[in-house]
N, C-alpha and C. Protein backbone atom coordinates (compact mmCIF):
# COMPACT_ATOMS: atom_id res chain seq x y z
N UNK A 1 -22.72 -36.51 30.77
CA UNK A 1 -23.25 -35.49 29.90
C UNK A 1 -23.09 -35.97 28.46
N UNK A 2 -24.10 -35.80 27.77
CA UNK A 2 -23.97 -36.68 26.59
C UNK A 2 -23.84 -35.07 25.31
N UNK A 3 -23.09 -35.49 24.36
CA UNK A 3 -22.45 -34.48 23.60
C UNK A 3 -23.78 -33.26 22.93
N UNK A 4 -25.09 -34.15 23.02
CA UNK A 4 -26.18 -32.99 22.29
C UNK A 4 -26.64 -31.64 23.63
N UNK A 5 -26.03 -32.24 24.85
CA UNK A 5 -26.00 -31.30 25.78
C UNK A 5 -25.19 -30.29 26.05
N UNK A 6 -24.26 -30.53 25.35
CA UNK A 6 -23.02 -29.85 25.22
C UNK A 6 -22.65 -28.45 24.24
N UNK A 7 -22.57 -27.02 24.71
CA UNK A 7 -22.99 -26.68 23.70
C UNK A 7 -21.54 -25.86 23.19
N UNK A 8 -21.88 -25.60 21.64
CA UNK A 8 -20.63 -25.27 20.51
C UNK A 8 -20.36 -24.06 20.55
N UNK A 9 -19.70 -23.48 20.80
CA UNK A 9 -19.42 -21.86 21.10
C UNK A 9 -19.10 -21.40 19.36
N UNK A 10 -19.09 -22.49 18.72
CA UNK A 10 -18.52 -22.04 17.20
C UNK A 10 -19.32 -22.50 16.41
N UNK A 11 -20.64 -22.95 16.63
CA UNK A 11 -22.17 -23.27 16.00
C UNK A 11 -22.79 -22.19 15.78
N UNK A 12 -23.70 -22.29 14.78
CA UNK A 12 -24.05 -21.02 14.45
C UNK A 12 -25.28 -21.42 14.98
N UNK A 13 -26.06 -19.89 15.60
CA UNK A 13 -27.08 -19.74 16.46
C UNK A 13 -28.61 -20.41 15.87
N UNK A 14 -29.61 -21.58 16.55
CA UNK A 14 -30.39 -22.37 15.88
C UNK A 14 -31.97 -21.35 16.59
N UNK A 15 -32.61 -21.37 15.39
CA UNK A 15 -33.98 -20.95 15.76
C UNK A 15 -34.60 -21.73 16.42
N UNK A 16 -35.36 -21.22 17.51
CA UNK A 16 -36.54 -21.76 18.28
C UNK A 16 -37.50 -21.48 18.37
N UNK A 17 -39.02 -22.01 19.39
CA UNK A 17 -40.05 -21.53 19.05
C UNK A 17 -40.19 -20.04 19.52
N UNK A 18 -39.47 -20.01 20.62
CA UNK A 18 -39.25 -18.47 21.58
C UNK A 18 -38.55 -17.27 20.59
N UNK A 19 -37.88 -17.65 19.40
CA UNK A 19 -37.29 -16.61 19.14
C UNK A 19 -38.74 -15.59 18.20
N UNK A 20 -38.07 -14.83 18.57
CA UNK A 20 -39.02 -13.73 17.90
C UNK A 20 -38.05 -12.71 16.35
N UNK A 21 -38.84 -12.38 15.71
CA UNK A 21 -38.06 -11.58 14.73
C UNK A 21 -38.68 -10.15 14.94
N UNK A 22 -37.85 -8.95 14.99
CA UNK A 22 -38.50 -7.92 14.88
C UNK A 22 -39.22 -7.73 13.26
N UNK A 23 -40.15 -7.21 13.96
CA UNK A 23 -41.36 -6.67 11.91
C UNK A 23 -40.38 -5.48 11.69
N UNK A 24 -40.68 -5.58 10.35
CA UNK A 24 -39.69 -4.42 9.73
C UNK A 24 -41.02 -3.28 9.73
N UNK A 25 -41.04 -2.40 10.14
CA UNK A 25 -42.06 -1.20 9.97
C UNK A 25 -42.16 -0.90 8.36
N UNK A 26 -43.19 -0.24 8.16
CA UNK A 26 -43.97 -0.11 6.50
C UNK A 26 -43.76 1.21 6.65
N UNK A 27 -43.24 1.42 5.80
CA UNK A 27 -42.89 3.06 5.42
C UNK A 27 -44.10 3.42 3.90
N UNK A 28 -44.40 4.76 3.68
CA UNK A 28 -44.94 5.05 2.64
C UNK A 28 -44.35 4.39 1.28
N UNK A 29 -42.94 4.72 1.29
CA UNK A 29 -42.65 3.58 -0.22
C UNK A 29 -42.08 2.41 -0.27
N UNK A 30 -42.97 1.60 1.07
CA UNK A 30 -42.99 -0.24 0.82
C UNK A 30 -44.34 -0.21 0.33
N UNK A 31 -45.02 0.57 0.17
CA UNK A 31 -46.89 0.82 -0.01
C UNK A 31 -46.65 0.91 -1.82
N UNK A 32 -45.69 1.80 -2.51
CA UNK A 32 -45.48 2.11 -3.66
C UNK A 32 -45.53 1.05 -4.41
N UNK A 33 -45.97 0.68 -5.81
CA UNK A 33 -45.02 -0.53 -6.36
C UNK A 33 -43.65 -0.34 -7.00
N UNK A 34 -43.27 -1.39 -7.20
CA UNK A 34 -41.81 -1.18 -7.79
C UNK A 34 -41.94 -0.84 -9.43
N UNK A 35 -41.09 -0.50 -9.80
CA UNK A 35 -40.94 0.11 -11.09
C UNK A 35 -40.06 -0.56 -11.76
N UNK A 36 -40.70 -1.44 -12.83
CA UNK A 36 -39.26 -2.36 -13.53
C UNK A 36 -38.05 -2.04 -14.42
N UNK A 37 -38.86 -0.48 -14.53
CA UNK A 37 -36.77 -0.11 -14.82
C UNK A 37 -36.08 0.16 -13.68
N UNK A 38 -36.77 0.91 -12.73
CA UNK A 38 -35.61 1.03 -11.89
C UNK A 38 -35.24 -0.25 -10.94
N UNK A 39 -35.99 -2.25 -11.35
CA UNK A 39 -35.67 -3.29 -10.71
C UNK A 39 -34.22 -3.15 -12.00
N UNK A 40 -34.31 -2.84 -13.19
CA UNK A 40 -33.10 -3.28 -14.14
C UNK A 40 -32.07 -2.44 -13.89
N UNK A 41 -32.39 -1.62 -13.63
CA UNK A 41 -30.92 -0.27 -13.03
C UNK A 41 -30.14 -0.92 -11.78
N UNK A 42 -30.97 -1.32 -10.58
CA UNK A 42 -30.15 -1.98 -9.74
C UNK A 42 -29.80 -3.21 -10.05
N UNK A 43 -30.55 -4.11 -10.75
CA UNK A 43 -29.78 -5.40 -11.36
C UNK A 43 -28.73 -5.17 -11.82
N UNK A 44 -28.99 -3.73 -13.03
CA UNK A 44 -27.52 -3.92 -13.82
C UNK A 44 -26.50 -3.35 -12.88
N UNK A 45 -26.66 -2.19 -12.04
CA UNK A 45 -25.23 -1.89 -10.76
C UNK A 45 -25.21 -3.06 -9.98
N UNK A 46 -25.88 -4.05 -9.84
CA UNK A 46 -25.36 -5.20 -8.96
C UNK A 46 -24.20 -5.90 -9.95
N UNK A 47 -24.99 -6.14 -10.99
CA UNK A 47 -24.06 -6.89 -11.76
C UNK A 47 -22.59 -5.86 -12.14
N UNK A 48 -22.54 -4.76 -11.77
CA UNK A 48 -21.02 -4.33 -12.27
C UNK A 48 -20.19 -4.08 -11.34
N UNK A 49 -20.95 -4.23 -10.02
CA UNK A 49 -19.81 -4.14 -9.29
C UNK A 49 -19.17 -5.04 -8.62
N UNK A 50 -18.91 -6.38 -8.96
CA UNK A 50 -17.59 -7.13 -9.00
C UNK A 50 -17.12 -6.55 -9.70
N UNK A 51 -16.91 -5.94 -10.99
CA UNK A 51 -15.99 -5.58 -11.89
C UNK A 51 -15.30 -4.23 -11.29
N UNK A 52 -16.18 -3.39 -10.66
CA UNK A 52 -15.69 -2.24 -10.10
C UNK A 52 -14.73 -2.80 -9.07
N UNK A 53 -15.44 -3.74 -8.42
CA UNK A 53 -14.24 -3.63 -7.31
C UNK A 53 -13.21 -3.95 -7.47
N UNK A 54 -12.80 -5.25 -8.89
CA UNK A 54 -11.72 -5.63 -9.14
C UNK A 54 -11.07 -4.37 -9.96
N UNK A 55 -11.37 -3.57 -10.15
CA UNK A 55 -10.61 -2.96 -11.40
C UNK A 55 -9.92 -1.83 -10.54
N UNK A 56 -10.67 -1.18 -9.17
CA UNK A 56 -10.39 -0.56 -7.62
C UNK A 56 -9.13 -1.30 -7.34
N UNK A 57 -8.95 -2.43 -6.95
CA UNK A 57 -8.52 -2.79 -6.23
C UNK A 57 -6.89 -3.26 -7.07
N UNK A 58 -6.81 -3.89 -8.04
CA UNK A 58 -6.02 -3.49 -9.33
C UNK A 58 -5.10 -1.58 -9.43
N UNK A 59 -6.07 -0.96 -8.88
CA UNK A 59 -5.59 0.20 -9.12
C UNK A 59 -4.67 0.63 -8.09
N UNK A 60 -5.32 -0.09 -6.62
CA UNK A 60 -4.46 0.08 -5.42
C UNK A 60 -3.03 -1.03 -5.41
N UNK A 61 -2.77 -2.05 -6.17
CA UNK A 61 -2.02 -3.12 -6.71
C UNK A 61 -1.21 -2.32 -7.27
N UNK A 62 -1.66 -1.54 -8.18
CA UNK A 62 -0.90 -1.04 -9.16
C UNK A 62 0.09 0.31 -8.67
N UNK A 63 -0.47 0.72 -8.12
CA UNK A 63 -0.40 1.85 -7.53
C UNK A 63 1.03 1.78 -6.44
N UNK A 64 0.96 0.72 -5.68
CA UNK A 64 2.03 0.14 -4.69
C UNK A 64 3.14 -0.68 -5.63
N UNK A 65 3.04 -0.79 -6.89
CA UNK A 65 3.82 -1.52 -7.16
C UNK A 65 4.41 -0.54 -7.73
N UNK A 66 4.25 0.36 -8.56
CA UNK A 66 4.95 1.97 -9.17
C UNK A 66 5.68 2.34 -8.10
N UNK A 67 5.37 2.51 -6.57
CA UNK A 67 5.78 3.20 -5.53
C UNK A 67 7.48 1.94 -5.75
N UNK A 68 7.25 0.60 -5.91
CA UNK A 68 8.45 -0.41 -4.88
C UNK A 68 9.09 -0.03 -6.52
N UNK A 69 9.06 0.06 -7.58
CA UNK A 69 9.18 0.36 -8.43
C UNK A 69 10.30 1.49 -8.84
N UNK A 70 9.81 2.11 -8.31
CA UNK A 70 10.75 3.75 -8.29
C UNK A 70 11.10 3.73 -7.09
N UNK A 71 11.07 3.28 -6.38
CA UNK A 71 11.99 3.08 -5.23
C UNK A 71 13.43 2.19 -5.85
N UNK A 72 13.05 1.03 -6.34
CA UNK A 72 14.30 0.11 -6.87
C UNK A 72 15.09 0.89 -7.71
N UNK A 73 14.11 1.99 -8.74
CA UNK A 73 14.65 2.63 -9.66
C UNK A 73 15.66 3.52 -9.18
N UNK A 74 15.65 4.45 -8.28
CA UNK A 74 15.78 5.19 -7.44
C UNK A 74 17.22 4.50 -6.95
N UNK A 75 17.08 3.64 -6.27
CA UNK A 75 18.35 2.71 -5.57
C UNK A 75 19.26 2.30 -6.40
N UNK A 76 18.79 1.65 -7.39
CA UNK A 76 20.16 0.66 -8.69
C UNK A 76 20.30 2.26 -9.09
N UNK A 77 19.82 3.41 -9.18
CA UNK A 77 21.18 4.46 -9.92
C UNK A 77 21.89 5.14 -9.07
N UNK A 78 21.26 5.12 -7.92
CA UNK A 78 22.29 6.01 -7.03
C UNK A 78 23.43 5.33 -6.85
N UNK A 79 23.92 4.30 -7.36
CA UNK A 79 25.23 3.69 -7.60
C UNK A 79 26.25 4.33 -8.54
N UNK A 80 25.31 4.68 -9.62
CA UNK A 80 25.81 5.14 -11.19
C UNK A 80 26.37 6.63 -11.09
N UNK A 81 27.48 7.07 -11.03
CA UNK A 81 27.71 8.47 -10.80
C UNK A 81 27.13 9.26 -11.92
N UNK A 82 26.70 8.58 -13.55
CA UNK A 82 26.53 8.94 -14.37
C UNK A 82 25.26 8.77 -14.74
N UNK A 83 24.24 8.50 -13.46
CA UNK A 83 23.04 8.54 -14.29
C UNK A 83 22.36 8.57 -12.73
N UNK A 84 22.84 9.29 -11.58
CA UNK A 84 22.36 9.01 -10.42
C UNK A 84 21.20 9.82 -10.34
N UNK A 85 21.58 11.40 -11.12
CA UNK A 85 20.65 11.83 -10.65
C UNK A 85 18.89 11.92 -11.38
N UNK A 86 18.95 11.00 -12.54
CA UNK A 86 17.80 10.21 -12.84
C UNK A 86 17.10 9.32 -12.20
N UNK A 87 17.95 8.45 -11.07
CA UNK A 87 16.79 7.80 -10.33
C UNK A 87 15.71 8.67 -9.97
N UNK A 88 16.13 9.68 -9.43
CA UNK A 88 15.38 10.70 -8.24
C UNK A 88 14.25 10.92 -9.09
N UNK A 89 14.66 11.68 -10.14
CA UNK A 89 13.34 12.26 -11.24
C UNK A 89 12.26 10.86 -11.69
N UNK A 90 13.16 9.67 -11.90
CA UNK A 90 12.19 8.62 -12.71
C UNK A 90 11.28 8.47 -11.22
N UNK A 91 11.78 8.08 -9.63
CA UNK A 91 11.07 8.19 -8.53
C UNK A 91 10.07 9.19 -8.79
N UNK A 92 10.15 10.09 -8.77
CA UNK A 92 9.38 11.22 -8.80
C UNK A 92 8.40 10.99 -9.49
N UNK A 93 8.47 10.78 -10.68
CA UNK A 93 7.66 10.46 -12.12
C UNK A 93 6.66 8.97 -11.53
N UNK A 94 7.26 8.33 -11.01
CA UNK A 94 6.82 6.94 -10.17
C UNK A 94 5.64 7.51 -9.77
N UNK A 95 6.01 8.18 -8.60
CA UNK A 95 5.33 8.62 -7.49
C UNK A 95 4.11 9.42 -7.54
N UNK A 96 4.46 10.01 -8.32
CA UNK A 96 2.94 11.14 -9.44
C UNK A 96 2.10 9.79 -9.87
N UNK A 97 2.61 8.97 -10.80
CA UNK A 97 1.67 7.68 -11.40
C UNK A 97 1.03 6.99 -10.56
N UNK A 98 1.44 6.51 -9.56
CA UNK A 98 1.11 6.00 -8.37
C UNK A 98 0.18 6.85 -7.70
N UNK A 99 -0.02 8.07 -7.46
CA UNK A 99 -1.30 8.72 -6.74
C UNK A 99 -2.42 9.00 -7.49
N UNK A 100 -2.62 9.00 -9.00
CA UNK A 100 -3.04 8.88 -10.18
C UNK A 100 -3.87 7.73 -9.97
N UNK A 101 -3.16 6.36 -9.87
CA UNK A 101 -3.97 5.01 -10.00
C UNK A 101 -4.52 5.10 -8.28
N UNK A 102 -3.86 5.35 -7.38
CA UNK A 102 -4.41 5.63 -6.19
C UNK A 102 -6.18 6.31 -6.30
N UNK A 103 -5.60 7.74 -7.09
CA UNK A 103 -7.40 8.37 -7.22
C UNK A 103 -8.08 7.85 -7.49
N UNK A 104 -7.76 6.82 -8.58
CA UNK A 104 -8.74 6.21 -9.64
C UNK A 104 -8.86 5.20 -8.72
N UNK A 105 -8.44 4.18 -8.58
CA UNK A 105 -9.09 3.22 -7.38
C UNK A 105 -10.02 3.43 -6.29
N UNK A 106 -9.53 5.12 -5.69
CA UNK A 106 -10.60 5.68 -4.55
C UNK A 106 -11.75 5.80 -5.23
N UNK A 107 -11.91 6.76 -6.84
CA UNK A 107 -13.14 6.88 -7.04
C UNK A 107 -14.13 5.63 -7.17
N UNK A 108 -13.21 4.54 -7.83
CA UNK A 108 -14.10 3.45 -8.33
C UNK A 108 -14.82 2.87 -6.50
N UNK A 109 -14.37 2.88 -5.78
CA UNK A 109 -14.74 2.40 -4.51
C UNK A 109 -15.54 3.00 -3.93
N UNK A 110 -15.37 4.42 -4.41
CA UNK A 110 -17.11 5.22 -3.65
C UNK A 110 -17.88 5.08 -4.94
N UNK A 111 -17.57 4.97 -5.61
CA UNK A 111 -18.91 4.09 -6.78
C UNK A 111 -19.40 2.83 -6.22
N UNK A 112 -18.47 2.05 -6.17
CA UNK A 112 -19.05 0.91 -5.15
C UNK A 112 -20.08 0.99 -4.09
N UNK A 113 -19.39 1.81 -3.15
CA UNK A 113 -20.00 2.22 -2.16
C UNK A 113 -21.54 2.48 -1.87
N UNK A 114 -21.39 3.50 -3.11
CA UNK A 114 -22.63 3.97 -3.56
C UNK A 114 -23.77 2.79 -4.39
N UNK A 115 -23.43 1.72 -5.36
CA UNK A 115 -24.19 0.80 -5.34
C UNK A 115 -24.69 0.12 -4.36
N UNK A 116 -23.63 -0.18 -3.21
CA UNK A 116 -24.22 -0.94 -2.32
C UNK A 116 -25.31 -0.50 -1.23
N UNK A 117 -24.90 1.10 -1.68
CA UNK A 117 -26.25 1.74 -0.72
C UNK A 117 -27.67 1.26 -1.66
N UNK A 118 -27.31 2.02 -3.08
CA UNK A 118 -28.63 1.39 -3.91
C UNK A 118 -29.16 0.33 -3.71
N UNK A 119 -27.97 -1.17 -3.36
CA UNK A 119 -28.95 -2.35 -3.32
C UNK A 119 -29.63 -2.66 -2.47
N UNK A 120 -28.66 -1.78 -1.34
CA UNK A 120 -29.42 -2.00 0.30
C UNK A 120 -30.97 -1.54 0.64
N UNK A 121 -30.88 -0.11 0.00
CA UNK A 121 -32.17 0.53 0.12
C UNK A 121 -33.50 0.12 -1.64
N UNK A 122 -32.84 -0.89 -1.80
CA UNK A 122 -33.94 -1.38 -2.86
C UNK A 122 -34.04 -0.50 -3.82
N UNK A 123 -32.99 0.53 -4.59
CA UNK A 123 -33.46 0.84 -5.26
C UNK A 123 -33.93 2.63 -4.86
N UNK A 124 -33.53 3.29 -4.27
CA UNK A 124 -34.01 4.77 -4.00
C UNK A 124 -33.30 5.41 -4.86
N UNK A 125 -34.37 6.51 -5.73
CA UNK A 125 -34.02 7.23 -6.16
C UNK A 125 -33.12 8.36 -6.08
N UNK A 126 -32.64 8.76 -4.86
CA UNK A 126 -31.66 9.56 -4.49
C UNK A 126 -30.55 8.77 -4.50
N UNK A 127 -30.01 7.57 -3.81
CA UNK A 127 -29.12 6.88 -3.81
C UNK A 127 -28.47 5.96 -5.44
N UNK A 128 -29.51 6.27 -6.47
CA UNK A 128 -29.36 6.01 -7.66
C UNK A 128 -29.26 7.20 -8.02
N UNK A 129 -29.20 8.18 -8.30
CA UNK A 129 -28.58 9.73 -8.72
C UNK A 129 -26.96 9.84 -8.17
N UNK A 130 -27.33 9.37 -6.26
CA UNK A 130 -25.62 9.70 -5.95
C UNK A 130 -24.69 8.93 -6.86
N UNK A 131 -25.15 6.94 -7.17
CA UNK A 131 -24.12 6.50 -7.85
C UNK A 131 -23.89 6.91 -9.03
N UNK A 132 -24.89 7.34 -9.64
CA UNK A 132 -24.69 8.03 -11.16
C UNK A 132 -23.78 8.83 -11.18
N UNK A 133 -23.91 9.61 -10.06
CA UNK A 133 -22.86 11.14 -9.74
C UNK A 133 -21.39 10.51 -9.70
N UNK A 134 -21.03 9.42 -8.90
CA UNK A 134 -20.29 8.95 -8.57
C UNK A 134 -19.26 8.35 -9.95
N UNK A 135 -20.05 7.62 -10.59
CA UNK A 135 -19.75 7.59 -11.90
C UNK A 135 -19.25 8.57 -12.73
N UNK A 136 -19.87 10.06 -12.68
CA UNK A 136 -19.89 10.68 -14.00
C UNK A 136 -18.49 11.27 -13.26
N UNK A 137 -18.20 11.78 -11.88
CA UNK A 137 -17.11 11.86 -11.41
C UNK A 137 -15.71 11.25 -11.84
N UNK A 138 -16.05 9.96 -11.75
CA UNK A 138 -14.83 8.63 -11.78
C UNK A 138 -14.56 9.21 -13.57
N UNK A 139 -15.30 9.01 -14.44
CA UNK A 139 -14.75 8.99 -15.84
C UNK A 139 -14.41 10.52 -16.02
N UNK A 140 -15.11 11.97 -15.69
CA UNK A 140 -14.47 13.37 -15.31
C UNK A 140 -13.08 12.88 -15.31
N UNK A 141 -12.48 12.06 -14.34
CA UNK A 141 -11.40 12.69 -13.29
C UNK A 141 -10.67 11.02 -14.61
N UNK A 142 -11.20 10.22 -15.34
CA UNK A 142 -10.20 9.53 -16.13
C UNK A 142 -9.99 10.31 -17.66
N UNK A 143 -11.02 11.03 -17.87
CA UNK A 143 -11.35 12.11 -19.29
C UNK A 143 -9.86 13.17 -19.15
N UNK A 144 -10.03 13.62 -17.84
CA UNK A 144 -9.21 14.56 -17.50
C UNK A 144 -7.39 14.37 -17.72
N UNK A 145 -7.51 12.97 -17.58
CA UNK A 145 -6.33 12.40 -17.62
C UNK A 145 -5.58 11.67 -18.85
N UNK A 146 -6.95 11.17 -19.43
CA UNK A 146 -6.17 10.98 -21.02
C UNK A 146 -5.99 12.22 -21.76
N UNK A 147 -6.49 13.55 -21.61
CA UNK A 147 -6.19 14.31 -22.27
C UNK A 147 -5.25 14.59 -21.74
N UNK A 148 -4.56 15.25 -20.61
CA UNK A 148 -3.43 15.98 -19.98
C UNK A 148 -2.85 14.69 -20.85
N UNK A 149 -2.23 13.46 -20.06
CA UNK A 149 -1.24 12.31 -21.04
C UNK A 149 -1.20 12.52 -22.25
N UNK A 150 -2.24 12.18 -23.39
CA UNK A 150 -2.36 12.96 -24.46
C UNK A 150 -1.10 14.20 -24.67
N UNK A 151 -1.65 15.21 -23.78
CA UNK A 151 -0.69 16.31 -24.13
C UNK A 151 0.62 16.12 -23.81
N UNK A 152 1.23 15.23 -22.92
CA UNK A 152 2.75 14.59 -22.51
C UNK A 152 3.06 14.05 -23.56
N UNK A 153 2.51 13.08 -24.02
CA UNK A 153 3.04 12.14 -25.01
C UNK A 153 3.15 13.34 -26.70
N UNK A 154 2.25 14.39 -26.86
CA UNK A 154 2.43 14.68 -28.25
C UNK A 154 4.06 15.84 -27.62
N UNK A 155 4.26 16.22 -26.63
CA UNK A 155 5.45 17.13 -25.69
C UNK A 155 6.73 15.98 -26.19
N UNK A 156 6.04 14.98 -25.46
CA UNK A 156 7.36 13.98 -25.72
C UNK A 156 8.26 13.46 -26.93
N UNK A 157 7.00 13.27 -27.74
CA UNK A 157 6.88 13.00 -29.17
C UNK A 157 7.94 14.45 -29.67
N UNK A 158 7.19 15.24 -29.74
CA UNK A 158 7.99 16.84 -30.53
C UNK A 158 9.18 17.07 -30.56
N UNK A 159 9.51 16.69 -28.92
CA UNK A 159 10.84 17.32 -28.13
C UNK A 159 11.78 16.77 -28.69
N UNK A 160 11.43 14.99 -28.82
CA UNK A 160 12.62 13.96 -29.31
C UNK A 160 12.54 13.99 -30.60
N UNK A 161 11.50 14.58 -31.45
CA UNK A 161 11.58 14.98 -32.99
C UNK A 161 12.82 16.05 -33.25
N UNK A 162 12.28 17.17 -31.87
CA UNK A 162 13.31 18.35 -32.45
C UNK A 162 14.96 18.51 -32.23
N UNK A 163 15.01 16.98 -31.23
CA UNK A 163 16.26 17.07 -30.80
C UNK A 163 17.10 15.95 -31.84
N UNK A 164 16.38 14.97 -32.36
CA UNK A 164 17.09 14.16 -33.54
C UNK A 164 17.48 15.19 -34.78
N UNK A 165 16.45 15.77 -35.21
CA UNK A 165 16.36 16.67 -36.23
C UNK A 165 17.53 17.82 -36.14
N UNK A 166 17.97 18.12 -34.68
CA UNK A 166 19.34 19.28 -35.15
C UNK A 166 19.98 18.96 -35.40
């Protein structure tokens, strides 16, 4: 048996004259023409989502590392009779931050999601509204959050004003 008879279970599958391709059926809007803003709308969501996904996926990074974080924090004081019961709270405080970058990573990923439906379906107008939605969601739910922080930090700011000041 000579080796071209021989066949590769780990070769990737070779066209022949027998193979057939199924036709893709013509729907009413393969008949439409395309519209060159909406070819630049999906160009430009193609082009951003590498960035989405890295900045997702960063968030889930980040997110697990706050958790091992306040966990360590958590551990080196429960040693300290004098400062034990701050691990717990800084954990705590961890643990809130951490589901925070958690959200924000989920949203950026059904943004993703949602581009990749756009690129799949060429461009449909419904599936370009959902990612929009998807979007105006993701920055909602980061808007939401620099202001609340915002309001921690001017709390934080005051508190340690009013407590130097007595």
């Amino acid at each position: 048996m000579s080796n071209e008879d021989e066949l590769n279970p780990y070769e990737a599958p070779k066209e022949t004259k027998t193979t057939k391709r199924p036709k893709k059926k013509k729907s009413a809007e393969d008949d439409a023409p395309h519209d060159p803003s909406i070819d630049a709308i999906v160009f430009s969501l193609q082009k951003t989502r590498p960035w989405i996904t890295l900045f997702g996926t960063l968030s889930y990074i980040g997110a697990v590392g706050l958790v091992v974080f306040g966990l360590y924090t958590m551990s080196s004081t429960s040693t300290s009779r004098a400062i034990g019961e701050y691990g717990a709270i800084a954990f705590i405080v961890y643990l809130i931050l951490a589901i925070l970058y958690a959200v924000v990573g989920s949203r950026l990923f059904r943004y993703r999601d949602s581009i990749n439906q756009v690129i799949a379906t060429d461009g449909r107008l419904d599936f370009i509204a959902t990612a929009i939605e998807r979007q105006r969601e993701f920055w909602a739910f980061v808007g939401m959050m620099t202001v609340v922080l915002l309001g921690l930090y001017a709390l934080i700011i005051g508190g340690s004003l009013l407590f130097l000041l007595r």
